[in-house]
Protein backbone atom coordinates (compact mmCIF):
# COMPACT_ATOMS: atom_id res chain seq x y z
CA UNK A 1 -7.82 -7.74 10.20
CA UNK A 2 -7.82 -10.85 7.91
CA UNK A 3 -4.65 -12.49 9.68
CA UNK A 4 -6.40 -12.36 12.76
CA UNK A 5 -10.04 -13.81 11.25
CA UNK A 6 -8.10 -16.62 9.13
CA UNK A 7 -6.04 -17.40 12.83
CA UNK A 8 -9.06 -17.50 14.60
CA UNK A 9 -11.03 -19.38 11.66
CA UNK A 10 -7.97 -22.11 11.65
CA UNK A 11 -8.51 -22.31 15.87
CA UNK A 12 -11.95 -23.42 15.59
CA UNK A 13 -14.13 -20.10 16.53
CA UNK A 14 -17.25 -19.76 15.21
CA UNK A 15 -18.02 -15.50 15.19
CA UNK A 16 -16.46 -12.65 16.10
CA UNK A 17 -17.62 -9.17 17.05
CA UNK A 18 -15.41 -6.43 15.65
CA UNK A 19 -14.58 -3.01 17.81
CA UNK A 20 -12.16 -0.09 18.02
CA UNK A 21 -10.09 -0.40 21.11
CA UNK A 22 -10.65 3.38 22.63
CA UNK A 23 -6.87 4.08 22.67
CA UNK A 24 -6.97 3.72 18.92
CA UNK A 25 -9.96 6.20 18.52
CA UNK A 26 -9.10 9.17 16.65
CA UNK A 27 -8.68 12.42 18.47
CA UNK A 28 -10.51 14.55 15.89
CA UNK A 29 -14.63 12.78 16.33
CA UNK A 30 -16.21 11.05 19.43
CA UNK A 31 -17.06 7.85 18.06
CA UNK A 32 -16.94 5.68 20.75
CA UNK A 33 -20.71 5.19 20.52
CA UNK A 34 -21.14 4.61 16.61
CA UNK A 35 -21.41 1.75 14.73
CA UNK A 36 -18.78 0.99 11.93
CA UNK A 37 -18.84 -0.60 8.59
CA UNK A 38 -15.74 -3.12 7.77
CA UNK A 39 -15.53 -5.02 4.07
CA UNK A 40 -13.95 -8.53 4.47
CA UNK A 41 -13.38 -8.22 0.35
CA UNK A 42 -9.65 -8.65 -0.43
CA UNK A 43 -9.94 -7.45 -3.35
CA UNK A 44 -12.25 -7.13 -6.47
CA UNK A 45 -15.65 -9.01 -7.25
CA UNK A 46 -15.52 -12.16 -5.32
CA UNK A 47 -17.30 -14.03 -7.87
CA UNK A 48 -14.86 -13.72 -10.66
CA UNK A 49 -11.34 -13.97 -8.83
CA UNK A 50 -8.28 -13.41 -10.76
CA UNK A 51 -9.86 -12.51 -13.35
CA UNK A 52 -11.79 -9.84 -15.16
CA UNK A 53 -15.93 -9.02 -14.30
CA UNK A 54 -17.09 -8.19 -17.94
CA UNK A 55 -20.38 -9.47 -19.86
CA UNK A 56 -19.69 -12.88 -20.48
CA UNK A 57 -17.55 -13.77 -17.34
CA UNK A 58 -18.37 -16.61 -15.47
CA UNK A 59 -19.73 -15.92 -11.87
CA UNK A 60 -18.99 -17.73 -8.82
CA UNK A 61 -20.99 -18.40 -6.26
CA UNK A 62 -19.40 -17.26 -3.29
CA UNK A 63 -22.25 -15.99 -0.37
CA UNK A 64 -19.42 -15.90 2.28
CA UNK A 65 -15.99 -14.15 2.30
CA UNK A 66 -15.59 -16.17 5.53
CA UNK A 67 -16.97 -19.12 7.66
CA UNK A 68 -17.03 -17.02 10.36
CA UNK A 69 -19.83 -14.53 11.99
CA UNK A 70 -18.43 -11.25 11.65
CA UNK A 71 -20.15 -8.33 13.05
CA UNK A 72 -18.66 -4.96 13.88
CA UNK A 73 -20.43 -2.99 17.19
CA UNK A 74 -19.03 0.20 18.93
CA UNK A 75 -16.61 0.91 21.48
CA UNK A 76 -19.14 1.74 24.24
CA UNK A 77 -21.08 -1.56 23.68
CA UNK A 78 -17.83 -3.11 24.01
CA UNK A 79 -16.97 -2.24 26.92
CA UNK A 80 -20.40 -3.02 28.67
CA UNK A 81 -19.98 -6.66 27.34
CA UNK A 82 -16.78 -6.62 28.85
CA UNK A 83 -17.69 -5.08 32.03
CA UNK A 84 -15.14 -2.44 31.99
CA UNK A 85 -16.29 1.00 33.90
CA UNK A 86 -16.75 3.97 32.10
CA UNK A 87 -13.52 6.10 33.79
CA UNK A 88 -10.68 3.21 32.41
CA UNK A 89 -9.63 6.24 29.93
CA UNK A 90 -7.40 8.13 32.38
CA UNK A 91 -5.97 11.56 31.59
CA UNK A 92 -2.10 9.99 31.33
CA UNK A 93 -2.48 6.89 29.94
CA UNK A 94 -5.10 5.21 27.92
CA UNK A 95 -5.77 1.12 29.30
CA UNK A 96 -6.61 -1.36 26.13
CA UNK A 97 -10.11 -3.30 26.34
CA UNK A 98 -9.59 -6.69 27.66
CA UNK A 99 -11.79 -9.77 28.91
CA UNK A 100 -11.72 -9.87 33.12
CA UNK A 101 -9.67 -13.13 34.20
CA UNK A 102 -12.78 -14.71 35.44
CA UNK A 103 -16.07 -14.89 34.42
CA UNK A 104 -17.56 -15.35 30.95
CA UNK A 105 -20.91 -14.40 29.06
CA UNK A 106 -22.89 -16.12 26.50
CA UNK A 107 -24.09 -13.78 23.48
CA UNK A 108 -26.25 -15.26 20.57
CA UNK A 109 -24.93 -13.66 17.35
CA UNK A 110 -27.54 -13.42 14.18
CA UNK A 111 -26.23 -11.47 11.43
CA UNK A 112 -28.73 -12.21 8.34
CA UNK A 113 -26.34 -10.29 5.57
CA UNK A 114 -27.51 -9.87 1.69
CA UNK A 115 -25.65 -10.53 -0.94
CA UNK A 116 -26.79 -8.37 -4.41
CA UNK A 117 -24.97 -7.28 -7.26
CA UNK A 118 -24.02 -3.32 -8.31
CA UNK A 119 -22.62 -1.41 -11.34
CA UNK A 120 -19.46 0.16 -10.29
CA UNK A 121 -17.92 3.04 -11.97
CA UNK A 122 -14.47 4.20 -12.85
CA UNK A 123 -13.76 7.89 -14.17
CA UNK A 124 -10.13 7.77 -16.18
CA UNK A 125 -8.41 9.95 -17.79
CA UNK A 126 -5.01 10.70 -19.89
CA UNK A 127 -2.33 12.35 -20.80
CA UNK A 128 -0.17 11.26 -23.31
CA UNK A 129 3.63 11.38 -23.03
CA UNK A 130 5.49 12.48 -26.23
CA UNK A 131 9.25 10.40 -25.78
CA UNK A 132 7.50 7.43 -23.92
CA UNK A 133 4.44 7.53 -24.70
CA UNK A 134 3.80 3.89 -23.86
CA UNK A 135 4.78 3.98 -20.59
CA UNK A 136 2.25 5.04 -17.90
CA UNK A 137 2.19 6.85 -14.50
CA UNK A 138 -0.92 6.11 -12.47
CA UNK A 139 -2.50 8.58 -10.23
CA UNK A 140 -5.35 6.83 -8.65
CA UNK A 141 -8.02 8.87 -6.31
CA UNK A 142 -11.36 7.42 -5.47
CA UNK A 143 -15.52 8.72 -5.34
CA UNK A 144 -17.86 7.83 -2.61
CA UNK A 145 -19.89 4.85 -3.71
CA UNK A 146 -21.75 5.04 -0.10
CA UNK A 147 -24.51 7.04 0.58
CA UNK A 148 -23.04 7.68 4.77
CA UNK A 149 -19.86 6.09 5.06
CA UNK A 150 -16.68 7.67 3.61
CA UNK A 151 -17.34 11.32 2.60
CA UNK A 152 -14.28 12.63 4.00
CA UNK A 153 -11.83 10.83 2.46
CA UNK A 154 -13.20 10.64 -1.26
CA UNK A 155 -13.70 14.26 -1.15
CA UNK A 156 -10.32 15.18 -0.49
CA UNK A 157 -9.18 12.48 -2.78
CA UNK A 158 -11.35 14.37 -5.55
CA UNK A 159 -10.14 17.48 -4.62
CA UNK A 160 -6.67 16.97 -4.67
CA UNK A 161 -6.38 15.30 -8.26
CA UNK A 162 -8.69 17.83 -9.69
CA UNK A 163 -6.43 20.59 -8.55
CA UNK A 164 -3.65 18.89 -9.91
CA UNK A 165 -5.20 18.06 -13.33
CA UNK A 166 -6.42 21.87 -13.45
CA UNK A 167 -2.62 22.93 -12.94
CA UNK A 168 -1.69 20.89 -15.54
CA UNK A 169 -3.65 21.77 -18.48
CA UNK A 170 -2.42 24.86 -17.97
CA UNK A 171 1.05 23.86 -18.90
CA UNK A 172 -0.31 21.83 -21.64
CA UNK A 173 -2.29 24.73 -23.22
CA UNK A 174 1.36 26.50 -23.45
CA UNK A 175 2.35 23.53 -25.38
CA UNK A 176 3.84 21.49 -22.76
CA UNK A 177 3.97 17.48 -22.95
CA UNK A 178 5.12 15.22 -20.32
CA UNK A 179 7.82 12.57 -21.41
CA UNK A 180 6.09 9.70 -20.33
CA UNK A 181 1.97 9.26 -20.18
CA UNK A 182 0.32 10.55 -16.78
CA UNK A 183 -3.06 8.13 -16.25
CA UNK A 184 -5.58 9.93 -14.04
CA UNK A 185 -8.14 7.48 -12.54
CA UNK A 186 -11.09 7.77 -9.88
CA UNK A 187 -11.77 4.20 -9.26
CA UNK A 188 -15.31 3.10 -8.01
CA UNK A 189 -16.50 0.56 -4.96
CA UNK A 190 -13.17 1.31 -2.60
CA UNK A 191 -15.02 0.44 0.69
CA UNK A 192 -16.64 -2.82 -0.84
CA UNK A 193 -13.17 -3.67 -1.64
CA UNK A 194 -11.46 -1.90 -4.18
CA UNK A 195 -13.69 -3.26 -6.97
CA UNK A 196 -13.29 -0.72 -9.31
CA UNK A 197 -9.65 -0.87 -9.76
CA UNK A 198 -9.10 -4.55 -9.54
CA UNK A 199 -11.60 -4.97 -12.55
CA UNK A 200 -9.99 -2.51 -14.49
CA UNK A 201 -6.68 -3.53 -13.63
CA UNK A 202 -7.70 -7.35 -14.50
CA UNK A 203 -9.53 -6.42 -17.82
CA UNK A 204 -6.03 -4.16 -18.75
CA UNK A 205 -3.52 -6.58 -17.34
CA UNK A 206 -1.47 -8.12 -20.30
CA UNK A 207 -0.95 -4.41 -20.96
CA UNK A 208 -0.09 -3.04 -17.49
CA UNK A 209 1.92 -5.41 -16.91
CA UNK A 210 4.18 -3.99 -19.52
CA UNK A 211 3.39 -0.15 -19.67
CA UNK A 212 2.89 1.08 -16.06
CA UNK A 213 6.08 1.79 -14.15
CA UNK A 214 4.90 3.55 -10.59
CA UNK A 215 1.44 4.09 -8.94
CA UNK A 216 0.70 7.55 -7.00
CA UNK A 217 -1.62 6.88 -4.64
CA UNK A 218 -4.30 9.45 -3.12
CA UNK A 219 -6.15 7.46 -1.02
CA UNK A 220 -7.72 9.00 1.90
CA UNK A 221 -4.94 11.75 1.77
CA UNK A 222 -6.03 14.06 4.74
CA UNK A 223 -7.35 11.73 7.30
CA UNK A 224 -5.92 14.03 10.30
CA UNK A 225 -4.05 17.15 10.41
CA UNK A 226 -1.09 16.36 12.56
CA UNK A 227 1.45 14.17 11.22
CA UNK A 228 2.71 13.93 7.54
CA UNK A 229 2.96 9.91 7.08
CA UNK A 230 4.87 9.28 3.37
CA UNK A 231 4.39 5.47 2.43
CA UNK A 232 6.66 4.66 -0.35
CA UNK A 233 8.14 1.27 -1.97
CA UNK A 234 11.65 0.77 -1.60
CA UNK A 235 12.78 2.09 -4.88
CA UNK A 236 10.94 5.27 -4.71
CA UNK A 237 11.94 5.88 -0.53
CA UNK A 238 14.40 8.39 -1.97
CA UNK A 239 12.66 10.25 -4.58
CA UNK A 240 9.81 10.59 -1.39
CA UNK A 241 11.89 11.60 0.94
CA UNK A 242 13.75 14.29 -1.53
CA UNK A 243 10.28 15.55 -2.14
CA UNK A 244 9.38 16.03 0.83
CA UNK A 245 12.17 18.13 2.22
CA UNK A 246 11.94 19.67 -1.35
CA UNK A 247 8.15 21.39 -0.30
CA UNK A 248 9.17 21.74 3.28
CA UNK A 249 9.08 25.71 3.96
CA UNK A 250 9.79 25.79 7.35
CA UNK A 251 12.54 23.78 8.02
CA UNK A 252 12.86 24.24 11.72
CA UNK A 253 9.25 21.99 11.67
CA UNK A 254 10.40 19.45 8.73
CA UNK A 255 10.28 16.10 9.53
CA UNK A 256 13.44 13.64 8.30
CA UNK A 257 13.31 11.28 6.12
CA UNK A 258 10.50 9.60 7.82
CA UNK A 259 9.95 7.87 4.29
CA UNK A 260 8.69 3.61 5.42
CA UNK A 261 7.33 1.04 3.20
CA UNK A 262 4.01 -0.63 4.85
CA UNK A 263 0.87 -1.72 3.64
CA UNK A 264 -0.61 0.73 1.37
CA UNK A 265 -4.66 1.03 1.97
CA UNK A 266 -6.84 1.41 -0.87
CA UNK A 267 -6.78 1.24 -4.37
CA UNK A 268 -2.94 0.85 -4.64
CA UNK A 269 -3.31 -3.05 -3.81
CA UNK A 270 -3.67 -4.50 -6.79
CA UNK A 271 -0.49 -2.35 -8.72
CA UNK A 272 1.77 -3.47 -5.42
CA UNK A 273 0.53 -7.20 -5.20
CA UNK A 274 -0.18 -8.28 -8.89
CA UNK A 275 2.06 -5.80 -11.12
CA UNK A 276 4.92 -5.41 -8.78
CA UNK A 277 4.49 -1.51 -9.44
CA UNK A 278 6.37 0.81 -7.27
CA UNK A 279 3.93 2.80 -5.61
CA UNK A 280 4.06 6.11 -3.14
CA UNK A 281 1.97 8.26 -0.91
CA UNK A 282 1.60 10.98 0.79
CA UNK A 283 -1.27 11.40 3.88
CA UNK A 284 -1.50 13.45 6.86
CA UNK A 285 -2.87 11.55 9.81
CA UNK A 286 -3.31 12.11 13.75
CA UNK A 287 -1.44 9.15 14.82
CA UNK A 288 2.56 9.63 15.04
CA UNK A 289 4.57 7.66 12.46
CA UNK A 290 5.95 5.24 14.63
CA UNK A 291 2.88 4.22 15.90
CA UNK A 292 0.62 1.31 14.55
CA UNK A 293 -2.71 2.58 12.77
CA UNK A 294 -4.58 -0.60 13.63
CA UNK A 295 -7.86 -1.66 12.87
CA UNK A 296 -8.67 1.73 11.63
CA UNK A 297 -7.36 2.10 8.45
CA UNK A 298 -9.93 -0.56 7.56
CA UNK A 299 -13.41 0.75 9.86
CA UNK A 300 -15.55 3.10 7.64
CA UNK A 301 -17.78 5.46 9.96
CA UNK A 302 -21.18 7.21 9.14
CA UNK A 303 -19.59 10.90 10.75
CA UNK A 304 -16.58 12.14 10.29
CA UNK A 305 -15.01 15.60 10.68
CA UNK A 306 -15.61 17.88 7.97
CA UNK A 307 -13.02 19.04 5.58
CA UNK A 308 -13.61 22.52 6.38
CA UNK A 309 -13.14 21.88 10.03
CA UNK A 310 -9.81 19.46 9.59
CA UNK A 311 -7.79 21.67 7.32
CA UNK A 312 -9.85 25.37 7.09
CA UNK A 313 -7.21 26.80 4.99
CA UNK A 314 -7.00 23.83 2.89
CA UNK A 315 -3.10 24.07 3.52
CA UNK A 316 -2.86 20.62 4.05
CA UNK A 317 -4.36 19.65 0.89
CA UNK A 318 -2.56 21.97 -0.85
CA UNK A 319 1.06 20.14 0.62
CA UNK A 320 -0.30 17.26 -0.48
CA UNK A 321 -0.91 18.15 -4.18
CA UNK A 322 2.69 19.49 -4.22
CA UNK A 323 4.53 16.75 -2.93
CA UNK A 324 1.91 14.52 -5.14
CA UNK A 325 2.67 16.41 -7.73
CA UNK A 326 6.27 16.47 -8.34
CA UNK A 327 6.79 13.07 -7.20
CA UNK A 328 4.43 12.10 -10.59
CA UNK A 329 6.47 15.12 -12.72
CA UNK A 330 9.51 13.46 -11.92
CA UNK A 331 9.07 9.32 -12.52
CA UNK A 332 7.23 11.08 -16.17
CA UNK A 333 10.10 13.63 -17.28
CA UNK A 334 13.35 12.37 -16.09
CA UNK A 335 15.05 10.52 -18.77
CA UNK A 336 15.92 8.10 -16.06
CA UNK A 337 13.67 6.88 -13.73
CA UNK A 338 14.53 7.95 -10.35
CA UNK A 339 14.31 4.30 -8.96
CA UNK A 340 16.99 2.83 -6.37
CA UNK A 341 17.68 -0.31 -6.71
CA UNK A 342 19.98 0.04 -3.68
CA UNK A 343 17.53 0.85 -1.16
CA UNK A 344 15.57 -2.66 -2.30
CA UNK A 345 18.95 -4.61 -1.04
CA UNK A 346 19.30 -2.71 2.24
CA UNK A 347 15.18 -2.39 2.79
CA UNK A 348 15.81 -6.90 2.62
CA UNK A 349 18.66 -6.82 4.81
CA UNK A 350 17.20 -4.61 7.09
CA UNK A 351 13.83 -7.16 7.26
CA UNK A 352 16.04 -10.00 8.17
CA UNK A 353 17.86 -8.30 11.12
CA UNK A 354 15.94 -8.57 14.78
CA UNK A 355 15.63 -11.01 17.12
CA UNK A 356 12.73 -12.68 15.56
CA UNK A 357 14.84 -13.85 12.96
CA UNK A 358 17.88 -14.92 14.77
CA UNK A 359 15.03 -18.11 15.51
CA UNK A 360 14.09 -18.92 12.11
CA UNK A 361 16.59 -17.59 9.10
CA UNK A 362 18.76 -19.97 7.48
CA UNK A 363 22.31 -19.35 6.72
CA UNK A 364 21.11 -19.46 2.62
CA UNK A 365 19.01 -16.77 3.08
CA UNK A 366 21.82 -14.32 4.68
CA UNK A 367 24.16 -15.17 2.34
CA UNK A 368 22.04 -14.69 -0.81
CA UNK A 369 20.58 -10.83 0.93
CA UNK A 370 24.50 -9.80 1.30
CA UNK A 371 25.04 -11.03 -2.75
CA UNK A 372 21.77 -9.14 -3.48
CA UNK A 373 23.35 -6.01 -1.76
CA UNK A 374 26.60 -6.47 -3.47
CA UNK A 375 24.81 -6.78 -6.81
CA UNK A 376 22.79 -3.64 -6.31
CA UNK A 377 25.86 -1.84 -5.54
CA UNK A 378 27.47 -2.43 -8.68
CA UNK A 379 24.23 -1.82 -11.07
CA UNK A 380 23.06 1.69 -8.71
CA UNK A 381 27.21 2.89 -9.49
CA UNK A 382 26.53 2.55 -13.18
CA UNK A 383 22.66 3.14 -13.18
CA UNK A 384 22.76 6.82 -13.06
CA UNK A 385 25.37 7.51 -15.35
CA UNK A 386 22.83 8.35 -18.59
CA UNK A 387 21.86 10.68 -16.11
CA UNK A 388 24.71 12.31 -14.74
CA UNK A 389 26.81 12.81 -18.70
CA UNK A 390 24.49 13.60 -21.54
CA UNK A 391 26.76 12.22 -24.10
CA UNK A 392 25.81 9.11 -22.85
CA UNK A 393 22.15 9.24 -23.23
CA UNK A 394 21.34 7.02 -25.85
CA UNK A 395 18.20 6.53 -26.60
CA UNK A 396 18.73 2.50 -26.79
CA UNK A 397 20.71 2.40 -23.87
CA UNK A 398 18.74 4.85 -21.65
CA UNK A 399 15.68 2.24 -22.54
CA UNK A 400 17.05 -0.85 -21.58
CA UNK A 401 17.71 1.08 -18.01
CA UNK A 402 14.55 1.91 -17.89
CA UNK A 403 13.22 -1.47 -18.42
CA UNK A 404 15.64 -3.02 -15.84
CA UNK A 405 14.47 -0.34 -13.34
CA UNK A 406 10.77 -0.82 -14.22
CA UNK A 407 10.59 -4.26 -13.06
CA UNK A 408 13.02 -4.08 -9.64
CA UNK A 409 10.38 -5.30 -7.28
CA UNK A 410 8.33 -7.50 -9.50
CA UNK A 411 10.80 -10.28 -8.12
CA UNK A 412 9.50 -9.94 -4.79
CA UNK A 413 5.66 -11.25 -5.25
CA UNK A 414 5.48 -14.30 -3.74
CA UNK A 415 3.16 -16.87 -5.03
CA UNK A 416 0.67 -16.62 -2.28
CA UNK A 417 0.04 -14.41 0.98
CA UNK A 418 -1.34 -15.04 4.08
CA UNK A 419 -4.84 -13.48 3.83
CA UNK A 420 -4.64 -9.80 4.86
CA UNK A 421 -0.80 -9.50 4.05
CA UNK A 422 0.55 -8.29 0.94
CA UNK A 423 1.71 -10.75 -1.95
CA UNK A 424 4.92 -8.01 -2.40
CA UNK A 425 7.00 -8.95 0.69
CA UNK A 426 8.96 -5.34 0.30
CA UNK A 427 5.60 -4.26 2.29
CA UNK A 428 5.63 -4.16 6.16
CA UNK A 429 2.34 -4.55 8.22
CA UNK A 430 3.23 -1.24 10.16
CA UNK A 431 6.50 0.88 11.32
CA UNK A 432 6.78 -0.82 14.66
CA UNK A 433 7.95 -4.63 12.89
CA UNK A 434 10.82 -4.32 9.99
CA UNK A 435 10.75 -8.29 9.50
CA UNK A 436 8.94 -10.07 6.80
CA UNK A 437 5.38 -9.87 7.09
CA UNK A 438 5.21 -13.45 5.75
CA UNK A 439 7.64 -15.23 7.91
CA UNK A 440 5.60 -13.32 11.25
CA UNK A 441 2.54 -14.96 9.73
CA UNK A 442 4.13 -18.40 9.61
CA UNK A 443 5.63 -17.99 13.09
CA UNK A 444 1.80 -17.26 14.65
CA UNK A 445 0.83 -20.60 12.75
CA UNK A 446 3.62 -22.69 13.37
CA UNK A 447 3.06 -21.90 16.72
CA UNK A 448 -1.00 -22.30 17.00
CA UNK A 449 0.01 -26.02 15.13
CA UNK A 450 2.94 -27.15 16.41
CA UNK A 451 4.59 -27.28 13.41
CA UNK A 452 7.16 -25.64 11.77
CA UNK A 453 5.56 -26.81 7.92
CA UNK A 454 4.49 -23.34 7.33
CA UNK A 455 7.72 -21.19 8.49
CA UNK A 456 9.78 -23.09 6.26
CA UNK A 457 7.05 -22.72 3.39
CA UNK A 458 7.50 -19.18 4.28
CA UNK A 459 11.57 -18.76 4.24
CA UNK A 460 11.66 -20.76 1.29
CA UNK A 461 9.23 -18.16 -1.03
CA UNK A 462 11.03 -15.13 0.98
CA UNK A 463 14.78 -17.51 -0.37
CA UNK A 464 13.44 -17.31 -3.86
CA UNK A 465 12.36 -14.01 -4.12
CA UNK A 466 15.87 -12.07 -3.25
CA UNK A 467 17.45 -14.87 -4.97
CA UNK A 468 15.45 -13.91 -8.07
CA UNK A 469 15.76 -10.07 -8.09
CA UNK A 470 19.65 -10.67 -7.29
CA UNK A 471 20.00 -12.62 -10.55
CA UNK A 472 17.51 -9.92 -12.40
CA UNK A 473 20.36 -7.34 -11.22
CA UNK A 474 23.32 -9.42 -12.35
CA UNK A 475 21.33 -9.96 -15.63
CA UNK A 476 20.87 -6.44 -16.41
CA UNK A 477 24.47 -5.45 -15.29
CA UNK A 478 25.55 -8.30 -17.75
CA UNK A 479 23.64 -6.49 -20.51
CA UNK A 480 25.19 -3.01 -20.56
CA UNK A 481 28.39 -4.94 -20.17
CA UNK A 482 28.02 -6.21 -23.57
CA UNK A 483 26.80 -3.12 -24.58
CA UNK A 484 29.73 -1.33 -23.92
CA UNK A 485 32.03 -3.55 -24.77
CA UNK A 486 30.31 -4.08 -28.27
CA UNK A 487 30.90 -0.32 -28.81
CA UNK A 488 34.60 -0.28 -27.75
């Protein structure tokens, strides 16, 4: 949504009224007739911005998110300011809204919006890992801060870590210990923004920077009950995928590896876009995979189906806590961490292939993707090998792996996004575009401006990114070269 406001901000408009085309209304509640709220908040308070909202802080004054009117209305007043007739949903096909070719009507917009200032909450908990016990997985879930809007998803987000912190304490009150610490942590304020977990995440920043090495997300996890949609970054598409075929019990109806890495919603933004944290998870949803979820993902609406009625067995939530579940087990016990460095060479190479870029990529940039690749190669043949021979697990060497493979993706957070895009240009907007989301963006300005200013901008931050992680590879394969050779 933000790309489109900032595009039509930069054109000159002056409002905009916000609807859900009815082709992208979900199957599962009529809601063509009911109103919707959206948050324009990218993230956080908006009067203390990159940094921090503790006593003391300095507060901003900042009324507006944007210059622009915004005001979200329903599908069926859409259409009658549209004049489109009630039968343009036909039983084969489904016709987008559009504006007639002639004609034109003149609506006064007054939206008189209040700015006031709430206590939000965060619930976290912990358990401490016993080999690294300064090293932290984060589960994050969420609790309705809205009185209406929301109660779906939070409530199978509750229900789904509960569960999984209930099975766990069993194991610990055998004596068990996980390797590595497991953070548990129900963030506040989601639908204002993810408030809660930006202001924890910018009070504890020095130290996640350092300590947290992958973020499980369980936002919104059963929004639908006929498609399993796994969201994963590049160096966790395999351990995703694995898992998933892992808790598949009837095969003849498992999915492949459908694993893709697009813009997370929720509380996972500020771990992806500010920490460079590898994140992953796991939703089922009633739109297929290869399909664009739109402007849905960010419309909260007073009634939604029930829990009760979308999964009755609560099997769905129960698939859900597995594959959660041993996804987390896994990045805390293995002495390893089961990231691919491999897949973050081919997910790049992959994003510059396409038509699009055929206009617009400079040899530079191919050449230094294919030395990225061969890099990766070379570190993901040795990276395993603590793994695969326990004779050479020591502890010294089997941390320095881990550090290298903690910060893979950190090299891809470019200075500054387009609004609405993510600062980690590993993420795509949605399954049906595999190029840079940030070089797209450019291409819609340069062409609204005439200029190409802001493409080349654009190539040169995506030029400096794989150009950094390919050095951060050949640094850490130059490490465990003098490692070796020190002990020979």
């Amino acid at each position: 949504l933000l790309p489109q406001l900032s595009l039509l901000e930069d054109a000159g408009f002056g409002g905009v009224l916000l609807y859900v085309d009815p082709c992208d209304l979900p199957k599962t509640a009529d809601l063509a007739d009911k109103a919707f709220m959206v948050s324009l908040n990218s993230g956080g308070d908006p009067s203390t911005p990159g940094y921090a909202s503790i006593d003391g802080s300095y507060r901003q004054n900042r009324l507006n998110l944007t210059t622009l009117l915004v005001q979200p209305i329903s599908t069926v007043l859409a259409k009658k300011l549209v004049s489109i007739p009630e039968d343009i949903v036909q039983k084969d096909r489904c016709i987008p809204l559009q504006m007639p070719a002639t004609g034109k009507k003149i609506i006064s917009l007054n939206i008189q919006s209040i700015t006031t200032y709430k206590t939000i909450s965060n619930v976290i908990g912990y358990l401490k890992g016993t080999v690294f016990p300064d090293r932290y997985i984060v589960i994050g879930s969420h609790h309705n801060s809205l009185s209406t809007y929301g109660g779906q998803e939070w409530a199978s987000s509750t229900a789904i870590i509960t569960a999984f912190i209930q099975a766990l304490m069993l194991k610990v009150k055998r004596g068990w210990r996980p390797d590595r610490t497991i953070v548990f942590c129900s963030w506040g304020g989601t639908s204002f923004g993810n408030i809660g977990s930006y202001e924890w995440a910018e009070d504890l920043k020095r130290v996640l920077q350092r300590n947290v090495v992958a973020y499980v997300s369980l936002h919104n996890p059963v929004r639908g009950n006929s498609t399993l949609h796994p969201v994963a970054s590049p160096s966790l598409q395999q351990l995703a995928a694995e898992s998933q075929s892992f808790n598949c019990v009837e095969k003849t109806k498992c999915l492949g590896s459908n694993v893709s890495s697009v813009q997370i919603q929720g509380d996972a933004d500020y771990f992806i876009n500010h920490l460079g944290v590898p994140a992953t998870q796991f939703s089922y949803e009633d739109i297929k995979t290869s399909e664009n979820s739109s402007f849905l993902c960010e419309a909260l609406f007073p009634v939604q189906t029930k829990t009760e009625e979308l999964d009755p067995s609560f099997s769905l939530h129960e698939t859900i806590a597995k594959l959660t579940g041993q996804v987390t087990l896994q990045i805390a016990n293995e002495p390893v961490l089961p990231f691919n460095a491999l897949d973050i060479a081919l997910e790049v190479q992959n994003s510059l292939k396409g038509n699009f870029c055929d206009e617009v990529v400079i040899p530079q940039l191919l050449a230094v993707a294919s030395r990225l690749r061969d890099t990766a190669e070379l570190f993901q043949s040795d990276e395993m090998r603590p793994a695969n021979d326990p004779k050479e697990r020591a502890p010294i060497r089997v941390r320095m792996l881990n550090d290298v493979l903690q910060s893979l993706e950190k090299s891809f957070l470019v200075h500054r996004a387009p609004p609405g895009l993510y600062r980690n240009i590993l993420y795509r907007l949605d399954e049906r575009t595999n190029q840079f989301s940030v070089l797209l963006e450019a291409l819609e300005h340069c062409k609204l401006h005439q200029s190409n200013e802001t493409i080349q901008a654009a190539l040169s931050e995506v030029l400096n990114s794989i150009n950094s992680a390919q050095v951060y590879f050949k640094a850490g394969l130059d490490v465990f070269e003098t490692t070796l050779a020190g002990k020979k």
